[in-house]
PDB file of N, CA and C in Angstrom:
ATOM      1  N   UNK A   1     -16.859 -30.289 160.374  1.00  0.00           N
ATOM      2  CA  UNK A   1     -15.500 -30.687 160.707  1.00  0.00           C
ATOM      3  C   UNK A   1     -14.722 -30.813 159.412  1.00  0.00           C
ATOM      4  N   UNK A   2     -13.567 -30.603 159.780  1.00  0.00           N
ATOM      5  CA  UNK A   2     -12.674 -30.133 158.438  1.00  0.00           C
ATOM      6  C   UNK A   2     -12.424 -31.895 157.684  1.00  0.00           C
ATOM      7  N   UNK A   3     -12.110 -31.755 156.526  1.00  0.00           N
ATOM      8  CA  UNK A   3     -11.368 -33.613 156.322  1.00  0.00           C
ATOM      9  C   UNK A   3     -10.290 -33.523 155.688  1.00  0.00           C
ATOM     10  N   UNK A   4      -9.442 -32.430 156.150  1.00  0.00           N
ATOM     11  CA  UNK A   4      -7.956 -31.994 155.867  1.00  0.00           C
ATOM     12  C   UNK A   4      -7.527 -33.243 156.735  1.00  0.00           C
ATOM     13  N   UNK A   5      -6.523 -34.036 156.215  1.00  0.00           N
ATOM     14  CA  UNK A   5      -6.140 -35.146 157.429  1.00  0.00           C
ATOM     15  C   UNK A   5      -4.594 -34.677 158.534  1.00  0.00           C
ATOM     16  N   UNK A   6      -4.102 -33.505 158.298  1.00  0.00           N
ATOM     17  CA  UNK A   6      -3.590 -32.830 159.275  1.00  0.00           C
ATOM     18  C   UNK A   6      -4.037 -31.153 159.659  1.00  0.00           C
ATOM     19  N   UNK A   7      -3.172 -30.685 160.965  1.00  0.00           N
ATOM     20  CA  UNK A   7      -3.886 -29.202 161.203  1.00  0.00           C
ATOM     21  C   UNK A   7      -4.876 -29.318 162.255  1.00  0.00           C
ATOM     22  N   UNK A   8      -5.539 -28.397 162.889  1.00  0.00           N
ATOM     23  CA  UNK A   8      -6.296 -28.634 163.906  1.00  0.00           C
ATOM     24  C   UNK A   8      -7.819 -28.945 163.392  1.00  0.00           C
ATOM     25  N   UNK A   9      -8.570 -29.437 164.280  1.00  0.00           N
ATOM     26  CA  UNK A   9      -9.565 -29.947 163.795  1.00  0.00           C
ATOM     27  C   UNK A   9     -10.951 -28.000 163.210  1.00  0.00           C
ATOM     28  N   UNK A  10     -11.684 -28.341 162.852  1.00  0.00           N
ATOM     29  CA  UNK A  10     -12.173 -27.162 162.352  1.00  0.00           C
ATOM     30  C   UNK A  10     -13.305 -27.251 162.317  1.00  0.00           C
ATOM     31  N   UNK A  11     -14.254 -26.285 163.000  1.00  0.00           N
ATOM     32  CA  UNK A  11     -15.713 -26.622 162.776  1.00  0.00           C
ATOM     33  C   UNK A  11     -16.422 -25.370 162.826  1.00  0.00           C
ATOM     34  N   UNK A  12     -16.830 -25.155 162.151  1.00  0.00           N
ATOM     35  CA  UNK A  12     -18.373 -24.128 161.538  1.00  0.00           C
ATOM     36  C   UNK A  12     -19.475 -24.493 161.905  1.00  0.00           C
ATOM     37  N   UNK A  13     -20.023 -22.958 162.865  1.00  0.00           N
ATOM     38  CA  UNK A  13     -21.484 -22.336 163.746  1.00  0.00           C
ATOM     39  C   UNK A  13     -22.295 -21.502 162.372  1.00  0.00           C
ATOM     40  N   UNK A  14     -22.780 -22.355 161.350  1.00  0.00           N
ATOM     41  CA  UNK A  14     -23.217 -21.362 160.236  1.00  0.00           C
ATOM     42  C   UNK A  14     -24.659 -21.001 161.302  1.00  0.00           C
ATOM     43  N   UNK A  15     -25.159 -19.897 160.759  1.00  0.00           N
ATOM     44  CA  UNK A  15     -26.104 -19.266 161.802  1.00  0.00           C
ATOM     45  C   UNK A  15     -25.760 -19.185 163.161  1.00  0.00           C
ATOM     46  N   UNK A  16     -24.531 -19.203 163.449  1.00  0.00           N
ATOM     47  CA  UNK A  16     -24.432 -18.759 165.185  1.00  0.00           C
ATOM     48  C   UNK A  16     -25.500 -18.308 165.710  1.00  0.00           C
ATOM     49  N   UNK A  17     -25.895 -17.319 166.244  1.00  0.00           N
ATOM     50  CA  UNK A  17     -26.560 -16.606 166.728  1.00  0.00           C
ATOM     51  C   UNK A  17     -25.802 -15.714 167.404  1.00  0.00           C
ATOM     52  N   UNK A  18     -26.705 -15.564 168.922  1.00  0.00           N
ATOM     53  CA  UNK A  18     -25.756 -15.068 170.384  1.00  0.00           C
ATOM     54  C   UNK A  18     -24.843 -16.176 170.501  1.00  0.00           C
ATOM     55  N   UNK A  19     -24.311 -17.199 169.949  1.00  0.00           N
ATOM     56  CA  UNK A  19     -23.237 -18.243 170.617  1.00  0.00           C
ATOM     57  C   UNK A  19     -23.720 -19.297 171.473  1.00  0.00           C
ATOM     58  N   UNK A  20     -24.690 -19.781 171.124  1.00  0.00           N
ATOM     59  CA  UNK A  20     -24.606 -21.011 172.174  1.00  0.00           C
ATOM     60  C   UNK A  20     -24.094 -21.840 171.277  1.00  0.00           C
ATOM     61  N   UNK A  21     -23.956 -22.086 170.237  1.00  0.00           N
ATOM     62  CA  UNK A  21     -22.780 -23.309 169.940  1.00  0.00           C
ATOM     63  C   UNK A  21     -21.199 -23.228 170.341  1.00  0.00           C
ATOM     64  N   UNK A  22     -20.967 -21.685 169.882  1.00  0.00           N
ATOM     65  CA  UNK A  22     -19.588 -21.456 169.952  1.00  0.00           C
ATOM     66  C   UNK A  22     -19.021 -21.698 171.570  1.00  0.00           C
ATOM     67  N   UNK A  23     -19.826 -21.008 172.596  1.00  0.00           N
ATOM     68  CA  UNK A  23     -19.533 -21.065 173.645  1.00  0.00           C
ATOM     69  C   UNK A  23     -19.651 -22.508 173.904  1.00  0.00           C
ATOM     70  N   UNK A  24     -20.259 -23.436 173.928  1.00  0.00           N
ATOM     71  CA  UNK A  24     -20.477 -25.323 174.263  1.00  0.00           C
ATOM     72  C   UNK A  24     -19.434 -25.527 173.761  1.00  0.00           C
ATOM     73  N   UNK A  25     -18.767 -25.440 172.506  1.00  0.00           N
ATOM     74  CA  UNK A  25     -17.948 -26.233 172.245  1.00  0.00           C
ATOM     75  C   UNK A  25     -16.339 -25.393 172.887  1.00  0.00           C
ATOM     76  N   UNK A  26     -16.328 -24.165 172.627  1.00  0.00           N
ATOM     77  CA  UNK A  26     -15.319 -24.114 173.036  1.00  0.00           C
ATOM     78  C   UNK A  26     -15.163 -24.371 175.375  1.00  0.00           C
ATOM     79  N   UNK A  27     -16.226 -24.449 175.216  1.00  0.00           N
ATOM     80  CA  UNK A  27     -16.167 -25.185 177.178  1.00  0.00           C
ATOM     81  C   UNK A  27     -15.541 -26.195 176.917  1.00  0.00           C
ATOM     82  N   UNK A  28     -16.241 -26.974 175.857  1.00  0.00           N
ATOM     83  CA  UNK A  28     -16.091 -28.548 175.707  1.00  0.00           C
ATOM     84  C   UNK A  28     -14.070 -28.696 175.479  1.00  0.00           C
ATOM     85  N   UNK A  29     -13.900 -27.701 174.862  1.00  0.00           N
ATOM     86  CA  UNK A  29     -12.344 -27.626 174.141  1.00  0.00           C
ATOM     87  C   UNK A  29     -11.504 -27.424 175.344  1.00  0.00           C
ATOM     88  N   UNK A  30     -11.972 -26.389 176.502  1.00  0.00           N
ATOM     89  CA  UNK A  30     -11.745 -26.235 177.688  1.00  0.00           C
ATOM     90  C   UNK A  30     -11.211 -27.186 178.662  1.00  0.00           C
ATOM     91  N   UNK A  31     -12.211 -28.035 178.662  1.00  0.00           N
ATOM     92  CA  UNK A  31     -12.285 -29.630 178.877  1.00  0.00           C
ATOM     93  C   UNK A  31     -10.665 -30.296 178.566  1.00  0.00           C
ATOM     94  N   UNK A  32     -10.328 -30.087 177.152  1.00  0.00           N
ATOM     95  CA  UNK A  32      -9.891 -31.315 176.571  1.00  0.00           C
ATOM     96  C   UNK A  32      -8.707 -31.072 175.744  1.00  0.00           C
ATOM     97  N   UNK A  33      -8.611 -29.624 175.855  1.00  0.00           N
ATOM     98  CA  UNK A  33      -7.566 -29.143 174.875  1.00  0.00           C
ATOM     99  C   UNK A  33      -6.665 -28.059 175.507  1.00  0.00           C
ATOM    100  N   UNK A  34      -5.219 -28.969 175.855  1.00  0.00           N
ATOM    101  CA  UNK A  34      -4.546 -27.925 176.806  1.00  0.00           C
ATOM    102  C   UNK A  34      -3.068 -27.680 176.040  1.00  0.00           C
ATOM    103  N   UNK A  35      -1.943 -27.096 176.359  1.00  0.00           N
ATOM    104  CA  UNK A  35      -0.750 -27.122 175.808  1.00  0.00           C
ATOM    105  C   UNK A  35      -0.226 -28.795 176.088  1.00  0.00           C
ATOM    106  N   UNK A  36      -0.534 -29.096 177.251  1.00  0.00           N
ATOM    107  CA  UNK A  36       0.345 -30.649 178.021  1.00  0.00           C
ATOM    108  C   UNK A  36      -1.043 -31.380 177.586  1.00  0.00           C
ATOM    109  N   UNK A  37      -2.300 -31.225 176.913  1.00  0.00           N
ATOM    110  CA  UNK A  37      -3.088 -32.690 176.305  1.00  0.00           C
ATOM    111  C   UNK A  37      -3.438 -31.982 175.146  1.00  0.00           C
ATOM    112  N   UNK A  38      -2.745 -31.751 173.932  1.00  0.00           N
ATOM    113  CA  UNK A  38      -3.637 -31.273 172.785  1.00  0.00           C
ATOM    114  C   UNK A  38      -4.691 -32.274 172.353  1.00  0.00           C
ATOM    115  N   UNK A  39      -5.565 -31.734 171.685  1.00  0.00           N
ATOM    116  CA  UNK A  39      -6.958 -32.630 170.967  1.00  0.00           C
ATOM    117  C   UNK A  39      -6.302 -33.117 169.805  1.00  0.00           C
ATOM    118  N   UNK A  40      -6.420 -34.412 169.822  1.00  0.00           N
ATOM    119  CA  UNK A  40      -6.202 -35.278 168.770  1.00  0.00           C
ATOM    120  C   UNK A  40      -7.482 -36.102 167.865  1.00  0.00           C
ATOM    121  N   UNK A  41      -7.424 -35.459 166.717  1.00  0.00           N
ATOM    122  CA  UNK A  41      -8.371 -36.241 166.071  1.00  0.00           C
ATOM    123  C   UNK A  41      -8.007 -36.753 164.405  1.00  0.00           C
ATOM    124  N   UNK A  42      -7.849 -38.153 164.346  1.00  0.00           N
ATOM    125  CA  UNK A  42      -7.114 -38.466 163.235  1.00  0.00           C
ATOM    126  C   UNK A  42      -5.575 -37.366 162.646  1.00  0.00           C
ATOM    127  N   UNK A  43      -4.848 -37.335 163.994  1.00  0.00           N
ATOM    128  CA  UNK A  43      -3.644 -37.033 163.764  1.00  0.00           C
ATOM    129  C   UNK A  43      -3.748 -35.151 163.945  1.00  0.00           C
ATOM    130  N   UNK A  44      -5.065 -34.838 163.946  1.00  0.00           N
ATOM    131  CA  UNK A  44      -5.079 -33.290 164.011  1.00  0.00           C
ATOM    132  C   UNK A  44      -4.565 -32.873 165.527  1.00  0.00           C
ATOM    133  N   UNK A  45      -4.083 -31.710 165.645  1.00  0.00           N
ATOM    134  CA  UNK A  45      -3.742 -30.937 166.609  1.00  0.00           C
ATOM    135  C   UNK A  45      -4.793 -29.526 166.862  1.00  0.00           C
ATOM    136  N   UNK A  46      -5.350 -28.898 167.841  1.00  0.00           N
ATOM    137  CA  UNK A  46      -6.124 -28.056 168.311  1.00  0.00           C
ATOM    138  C   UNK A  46      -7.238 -27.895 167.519  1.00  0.00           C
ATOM    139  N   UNK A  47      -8.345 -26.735 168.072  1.00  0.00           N
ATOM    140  CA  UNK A  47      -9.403 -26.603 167.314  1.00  0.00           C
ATOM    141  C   UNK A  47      -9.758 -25.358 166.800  1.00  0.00           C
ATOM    142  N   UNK A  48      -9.952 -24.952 165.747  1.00  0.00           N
ATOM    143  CA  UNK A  48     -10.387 -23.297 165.225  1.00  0.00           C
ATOM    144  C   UNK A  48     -11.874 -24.025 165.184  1.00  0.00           C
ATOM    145  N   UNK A  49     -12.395 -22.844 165.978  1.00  0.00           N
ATOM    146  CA  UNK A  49     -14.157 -22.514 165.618  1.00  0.00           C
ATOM    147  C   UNK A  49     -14.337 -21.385 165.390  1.00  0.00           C
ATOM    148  N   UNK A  50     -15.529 -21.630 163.981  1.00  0.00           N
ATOM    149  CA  UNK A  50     -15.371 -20.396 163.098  1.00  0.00           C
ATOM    150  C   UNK A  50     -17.324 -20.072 163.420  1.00  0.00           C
ATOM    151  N   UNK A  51     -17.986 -18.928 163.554  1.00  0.00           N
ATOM    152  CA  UNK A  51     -18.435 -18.149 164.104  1.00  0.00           C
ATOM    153  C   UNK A  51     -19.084 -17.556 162.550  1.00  0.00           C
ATOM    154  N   UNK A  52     -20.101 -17.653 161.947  1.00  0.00           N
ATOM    155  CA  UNK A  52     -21.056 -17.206 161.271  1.00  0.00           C
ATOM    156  C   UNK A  52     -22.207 -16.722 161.056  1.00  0.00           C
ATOM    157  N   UNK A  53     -22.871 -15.628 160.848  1.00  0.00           N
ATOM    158  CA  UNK A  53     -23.931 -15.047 161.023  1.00  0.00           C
ATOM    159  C   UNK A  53     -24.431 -13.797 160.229  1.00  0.00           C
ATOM    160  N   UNK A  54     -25.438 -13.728 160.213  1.00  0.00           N
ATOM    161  CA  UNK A  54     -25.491 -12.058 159.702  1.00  0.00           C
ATOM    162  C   UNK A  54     -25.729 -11.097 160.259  1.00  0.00           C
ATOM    163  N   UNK A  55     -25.896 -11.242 161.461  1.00  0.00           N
ATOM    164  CA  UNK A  55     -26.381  -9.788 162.365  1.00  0.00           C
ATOM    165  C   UNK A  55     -25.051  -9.800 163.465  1.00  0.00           C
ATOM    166  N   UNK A  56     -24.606  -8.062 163.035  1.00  0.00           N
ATOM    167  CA  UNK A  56     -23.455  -7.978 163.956  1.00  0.00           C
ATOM    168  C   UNK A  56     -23.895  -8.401 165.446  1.00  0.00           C
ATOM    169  N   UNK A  57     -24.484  -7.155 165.686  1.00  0.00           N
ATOM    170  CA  UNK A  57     -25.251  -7.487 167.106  1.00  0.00           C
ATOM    171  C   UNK A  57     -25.195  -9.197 167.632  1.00  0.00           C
ATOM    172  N   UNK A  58     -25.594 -10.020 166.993  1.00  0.00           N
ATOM    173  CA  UNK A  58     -25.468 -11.146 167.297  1.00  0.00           C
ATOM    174  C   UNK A  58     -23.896 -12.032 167.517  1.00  0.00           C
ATOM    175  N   UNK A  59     -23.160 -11.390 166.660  1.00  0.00           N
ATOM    176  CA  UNK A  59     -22.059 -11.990 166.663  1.00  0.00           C
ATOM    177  C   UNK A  59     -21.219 -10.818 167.961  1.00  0.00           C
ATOM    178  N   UNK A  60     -21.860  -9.916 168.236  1.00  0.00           N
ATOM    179  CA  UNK A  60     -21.043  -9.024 169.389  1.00  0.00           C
ATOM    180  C   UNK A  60     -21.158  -9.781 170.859  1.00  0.00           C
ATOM    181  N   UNK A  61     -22.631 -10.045 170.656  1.00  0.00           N
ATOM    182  CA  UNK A  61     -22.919 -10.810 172.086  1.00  0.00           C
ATOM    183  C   UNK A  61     -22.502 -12.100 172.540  1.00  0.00           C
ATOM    184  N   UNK A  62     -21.705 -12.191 171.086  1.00  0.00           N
ATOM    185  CA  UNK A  62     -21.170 -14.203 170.879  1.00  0.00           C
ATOM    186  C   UNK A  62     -20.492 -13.560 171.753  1.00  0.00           C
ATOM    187  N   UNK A  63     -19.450 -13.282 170.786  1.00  0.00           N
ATOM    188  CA  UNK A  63     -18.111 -12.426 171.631  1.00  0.00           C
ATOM    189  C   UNK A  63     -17.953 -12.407 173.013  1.00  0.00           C
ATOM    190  N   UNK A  64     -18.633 -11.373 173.569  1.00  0.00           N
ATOM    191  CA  UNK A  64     -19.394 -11.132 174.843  1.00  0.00           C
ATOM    192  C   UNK A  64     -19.565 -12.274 176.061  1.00  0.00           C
ATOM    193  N   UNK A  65     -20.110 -13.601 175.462  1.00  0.00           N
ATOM    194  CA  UNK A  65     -20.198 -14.382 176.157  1.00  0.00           C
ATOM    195  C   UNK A  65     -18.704 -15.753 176.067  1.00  0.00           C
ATOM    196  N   UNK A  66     -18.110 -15.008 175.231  1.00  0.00           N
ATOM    197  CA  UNK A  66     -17.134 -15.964 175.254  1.00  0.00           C
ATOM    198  C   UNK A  66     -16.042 -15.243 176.173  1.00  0.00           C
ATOM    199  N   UNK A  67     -15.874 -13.795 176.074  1.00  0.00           N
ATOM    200  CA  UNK A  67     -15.085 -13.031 177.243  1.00  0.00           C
ATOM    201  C   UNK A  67     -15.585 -12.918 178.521  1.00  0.00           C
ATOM    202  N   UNK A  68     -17.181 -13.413 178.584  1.00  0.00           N
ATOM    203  CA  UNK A  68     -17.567 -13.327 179.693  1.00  0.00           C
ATOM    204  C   UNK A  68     -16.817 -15.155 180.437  1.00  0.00           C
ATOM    205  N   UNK A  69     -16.754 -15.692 180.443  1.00  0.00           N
ATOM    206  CA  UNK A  69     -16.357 -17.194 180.387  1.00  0.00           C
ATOM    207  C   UNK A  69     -14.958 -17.358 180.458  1.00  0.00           C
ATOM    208  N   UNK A  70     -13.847 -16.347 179.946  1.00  0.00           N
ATOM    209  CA  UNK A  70     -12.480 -16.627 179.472  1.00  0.00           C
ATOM    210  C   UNK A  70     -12.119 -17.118 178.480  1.00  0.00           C
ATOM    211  N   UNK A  71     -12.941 -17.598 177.305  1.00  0.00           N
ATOM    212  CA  UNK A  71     -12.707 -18.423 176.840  1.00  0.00           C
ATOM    213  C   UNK A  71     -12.337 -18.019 175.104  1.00  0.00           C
ATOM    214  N   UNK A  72     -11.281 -18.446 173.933  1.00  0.00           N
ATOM    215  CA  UNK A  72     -10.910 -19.887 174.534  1.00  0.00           C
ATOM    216  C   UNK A  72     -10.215 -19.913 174.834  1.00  0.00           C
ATOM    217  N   UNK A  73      -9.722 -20.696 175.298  1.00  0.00           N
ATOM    218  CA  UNK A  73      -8.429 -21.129 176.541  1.00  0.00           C
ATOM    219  C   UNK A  73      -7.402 -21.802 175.312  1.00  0.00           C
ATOM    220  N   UNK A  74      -6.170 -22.560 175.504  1.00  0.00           N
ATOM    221  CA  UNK A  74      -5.302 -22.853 175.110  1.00  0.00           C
ATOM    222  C   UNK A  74      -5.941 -23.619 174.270  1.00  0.00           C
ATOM    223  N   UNK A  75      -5.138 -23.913 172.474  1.00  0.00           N
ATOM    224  CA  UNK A  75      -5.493 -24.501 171.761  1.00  0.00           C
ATOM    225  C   UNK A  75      -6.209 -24.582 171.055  1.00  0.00           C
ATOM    226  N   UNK A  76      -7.375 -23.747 171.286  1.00  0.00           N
ATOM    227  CA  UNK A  76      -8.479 -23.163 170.751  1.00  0.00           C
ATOM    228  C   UNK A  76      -8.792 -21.837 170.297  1.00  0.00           C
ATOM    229  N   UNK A  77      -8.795 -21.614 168.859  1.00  0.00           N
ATOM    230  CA  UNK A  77      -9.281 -20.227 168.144  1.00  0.00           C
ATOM    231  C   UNK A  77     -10.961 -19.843 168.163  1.00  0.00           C
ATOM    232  N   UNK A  78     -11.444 -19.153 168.525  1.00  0.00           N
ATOM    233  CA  UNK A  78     -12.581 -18.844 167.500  1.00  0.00           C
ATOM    234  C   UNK A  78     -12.332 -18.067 166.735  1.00  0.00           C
ATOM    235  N   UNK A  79     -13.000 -17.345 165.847  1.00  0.00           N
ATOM    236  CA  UNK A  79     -13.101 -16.667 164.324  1.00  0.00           C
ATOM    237  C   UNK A  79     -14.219 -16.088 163.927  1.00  0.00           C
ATOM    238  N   UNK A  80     -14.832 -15.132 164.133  1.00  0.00           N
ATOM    239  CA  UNK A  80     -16.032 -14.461 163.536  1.00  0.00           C
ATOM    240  C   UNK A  80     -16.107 -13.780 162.575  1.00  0.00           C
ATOM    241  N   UNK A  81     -17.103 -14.177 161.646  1.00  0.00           N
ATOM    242  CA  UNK A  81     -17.513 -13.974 160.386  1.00  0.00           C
ATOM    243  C   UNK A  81     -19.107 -13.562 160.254  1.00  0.00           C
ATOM    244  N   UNK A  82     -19.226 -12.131 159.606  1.00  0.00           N
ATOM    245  CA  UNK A  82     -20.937 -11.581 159.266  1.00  0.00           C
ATOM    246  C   UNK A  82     -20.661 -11.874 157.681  1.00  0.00           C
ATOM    247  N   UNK A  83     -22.089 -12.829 157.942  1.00  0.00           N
ATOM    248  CA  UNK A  83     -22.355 -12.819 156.310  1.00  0.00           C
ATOM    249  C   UNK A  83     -23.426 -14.062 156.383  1.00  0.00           C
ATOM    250  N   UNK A  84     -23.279 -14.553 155.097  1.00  0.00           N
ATOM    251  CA  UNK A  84     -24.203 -15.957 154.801  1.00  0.00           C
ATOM    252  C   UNK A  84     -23.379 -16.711 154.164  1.00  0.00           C
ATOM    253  N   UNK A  85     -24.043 -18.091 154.396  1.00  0.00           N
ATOM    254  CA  UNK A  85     -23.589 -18.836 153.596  1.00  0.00           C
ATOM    255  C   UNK A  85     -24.004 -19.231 152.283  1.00  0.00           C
ATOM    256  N   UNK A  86     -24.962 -18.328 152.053  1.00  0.00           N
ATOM    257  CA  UNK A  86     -25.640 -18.618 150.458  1.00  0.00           C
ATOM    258  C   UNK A  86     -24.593 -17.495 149.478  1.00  0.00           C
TER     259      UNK A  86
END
């Protein structure tokens, strides 16, 4: 989570995989983050989830399961990135 104290809140899937983080949280964002209730956290507004990995393939099927779902829905970015974090 980001500790920018404005901006939307921000959180990094280092090793995503196929997306089971990305997809949970952005359900969870689903939940909770609309145009008429934005997510508020210490003054932040919406959420970017950022999507990391090294195998395309893996980050295709994120994808995949996040279009399979609709998601994300209002307020919510994801962001995919191949690479490492080293």
């Amino acid at each position: 989570l980001s500790s920018s104290p404005a901006g939307p809140a921000r959180i990094l899937a280092a090793g995503g995989g196929t997306g089971d983080m990305v997809v949970f949280l952005a359900e969870i964002c689903a939940r909770f983050v609309s145009e008429e209730y934005p997510y508020r956290c210490g003054g932040r507004e919406g959420v970017e989830l950022y999507h990391l990995d090294l195998s395309e393939a893996s980050i295709n099927i994120a994808r995949e399961r996040l279009e399979a779902r609709n998601l994300p829905e209002a307020g919510t970015t994801v962001t995919f990135f191949q690479g490492s974090l080293l």
